[in-house]
C-alpha atoms as a PDB file:
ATOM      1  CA  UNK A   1     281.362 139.855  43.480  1.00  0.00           C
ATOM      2  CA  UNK A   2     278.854 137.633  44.401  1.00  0.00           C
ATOM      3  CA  UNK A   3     277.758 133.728  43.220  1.00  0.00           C
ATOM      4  CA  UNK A   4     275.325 133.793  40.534  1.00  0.00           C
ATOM      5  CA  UNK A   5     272.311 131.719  41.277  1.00  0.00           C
ATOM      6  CA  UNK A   6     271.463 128.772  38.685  1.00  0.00           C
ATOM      7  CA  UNK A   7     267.933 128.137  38.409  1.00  0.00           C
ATOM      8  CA  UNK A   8     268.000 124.212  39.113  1.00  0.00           C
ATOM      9  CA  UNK A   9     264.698 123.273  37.115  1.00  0.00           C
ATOM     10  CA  UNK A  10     266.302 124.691  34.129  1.00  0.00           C
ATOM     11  CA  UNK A  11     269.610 122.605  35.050  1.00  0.00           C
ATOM     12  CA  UNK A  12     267.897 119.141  35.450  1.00  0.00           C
ATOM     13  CA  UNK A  13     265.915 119.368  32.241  1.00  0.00           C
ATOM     14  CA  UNK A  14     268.627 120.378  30.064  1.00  0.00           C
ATOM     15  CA  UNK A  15     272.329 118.930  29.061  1.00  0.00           C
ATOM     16  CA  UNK A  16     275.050 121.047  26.949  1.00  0.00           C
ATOM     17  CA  UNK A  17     276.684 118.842  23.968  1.00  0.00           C
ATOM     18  CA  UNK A  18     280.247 119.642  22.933  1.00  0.00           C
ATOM     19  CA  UNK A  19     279.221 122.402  20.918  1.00  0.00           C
ATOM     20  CA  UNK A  20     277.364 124.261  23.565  1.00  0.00           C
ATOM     21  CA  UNK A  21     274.239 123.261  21.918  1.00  0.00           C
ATOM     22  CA  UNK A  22     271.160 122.438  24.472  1.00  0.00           C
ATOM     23  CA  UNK A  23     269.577 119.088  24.420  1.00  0.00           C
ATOM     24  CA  UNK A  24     266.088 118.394  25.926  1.00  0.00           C
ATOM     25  CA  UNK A  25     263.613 115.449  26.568  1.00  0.00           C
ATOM     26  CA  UNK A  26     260.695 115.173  24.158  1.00  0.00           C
ATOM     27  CA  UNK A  27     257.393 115.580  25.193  1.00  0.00           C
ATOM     28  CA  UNK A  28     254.408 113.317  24.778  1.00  0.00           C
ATOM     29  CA  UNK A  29     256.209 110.236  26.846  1.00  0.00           C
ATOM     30  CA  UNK A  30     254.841 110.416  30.637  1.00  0.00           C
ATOM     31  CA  UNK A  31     250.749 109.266  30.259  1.00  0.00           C
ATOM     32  CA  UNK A  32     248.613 108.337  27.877  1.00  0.00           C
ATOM     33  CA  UNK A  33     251.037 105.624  26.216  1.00  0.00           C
ATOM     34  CA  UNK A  34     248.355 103.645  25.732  1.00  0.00           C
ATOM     35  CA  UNK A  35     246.803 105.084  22.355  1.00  0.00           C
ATOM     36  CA  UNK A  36     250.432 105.811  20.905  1.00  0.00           C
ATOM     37  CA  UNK A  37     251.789 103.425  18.416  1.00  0.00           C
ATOM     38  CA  UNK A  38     255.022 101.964  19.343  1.00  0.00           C
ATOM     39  CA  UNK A  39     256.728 103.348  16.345  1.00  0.00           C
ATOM     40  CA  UNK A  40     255.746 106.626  17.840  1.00  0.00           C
ATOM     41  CA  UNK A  41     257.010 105.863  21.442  1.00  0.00           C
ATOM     42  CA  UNK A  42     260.093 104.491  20.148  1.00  0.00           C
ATOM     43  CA  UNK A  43     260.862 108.221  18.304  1.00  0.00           C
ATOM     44  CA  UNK A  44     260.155 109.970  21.609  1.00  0.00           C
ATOM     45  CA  UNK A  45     262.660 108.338  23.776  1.00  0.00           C
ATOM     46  CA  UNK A  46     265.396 110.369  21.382  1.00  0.00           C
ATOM     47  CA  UNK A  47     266.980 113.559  23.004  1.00  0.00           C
ATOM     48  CA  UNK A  48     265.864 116.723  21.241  1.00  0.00           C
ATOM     49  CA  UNK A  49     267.639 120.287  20.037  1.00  0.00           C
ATOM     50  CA  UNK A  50     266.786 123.315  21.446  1.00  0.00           C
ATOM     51  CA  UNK A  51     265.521 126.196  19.202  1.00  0.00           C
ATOM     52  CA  UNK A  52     268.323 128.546  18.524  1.00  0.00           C
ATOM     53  CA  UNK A  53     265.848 131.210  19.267  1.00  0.00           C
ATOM     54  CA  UNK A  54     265.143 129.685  22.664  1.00  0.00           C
ATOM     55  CA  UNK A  55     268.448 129.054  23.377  1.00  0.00           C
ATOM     56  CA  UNK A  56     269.364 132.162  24.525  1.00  0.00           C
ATOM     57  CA  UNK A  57     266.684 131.657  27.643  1.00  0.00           C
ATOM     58  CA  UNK A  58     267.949 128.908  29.246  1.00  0.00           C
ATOM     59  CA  UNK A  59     271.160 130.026  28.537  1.00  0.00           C
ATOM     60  CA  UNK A  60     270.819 132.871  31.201  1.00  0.00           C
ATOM     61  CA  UNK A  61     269.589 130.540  33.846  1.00  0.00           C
ATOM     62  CA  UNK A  62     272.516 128.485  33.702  1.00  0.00           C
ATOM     63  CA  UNK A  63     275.781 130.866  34.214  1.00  0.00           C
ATOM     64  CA  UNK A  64     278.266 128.545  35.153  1.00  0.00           C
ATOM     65  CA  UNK A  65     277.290 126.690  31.471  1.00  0.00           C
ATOM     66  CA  UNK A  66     280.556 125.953  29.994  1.00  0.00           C
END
């Protein structure tokens, strides 16, 4: 059988928690800073669930996921 490819966009944007649970960066942090409050750019530098319903996805890209 042959090596299943892992799409390596998919693989540098997300990490796996212990519970096989996908976390992502949250948008809104890489321009326009300038017209955010800090309260608000201090909230966005937290790492963010995946939807369960999206889950599945990215899930398929990454087959050697443990």
């Amino acid at each position: 059988m042959y090596k299943l490819k892992t799409n390596k966009s998919v693989n540098k944007r997300f990490k796996q928690t212990s519970g096989s649970k996908l976390l992502k960066r949250s948008c809104g942090k890489s321009h326009l800073l300038q017209k955010k409050s800090s309260n608000k750019k201090r909230k966005l530098r937290k790492l963010n669930l995946v939807n369960c319903s999206d889950q599945s996805n990215f899930i398929n890209s990454l087959p050697y996921l443990k």
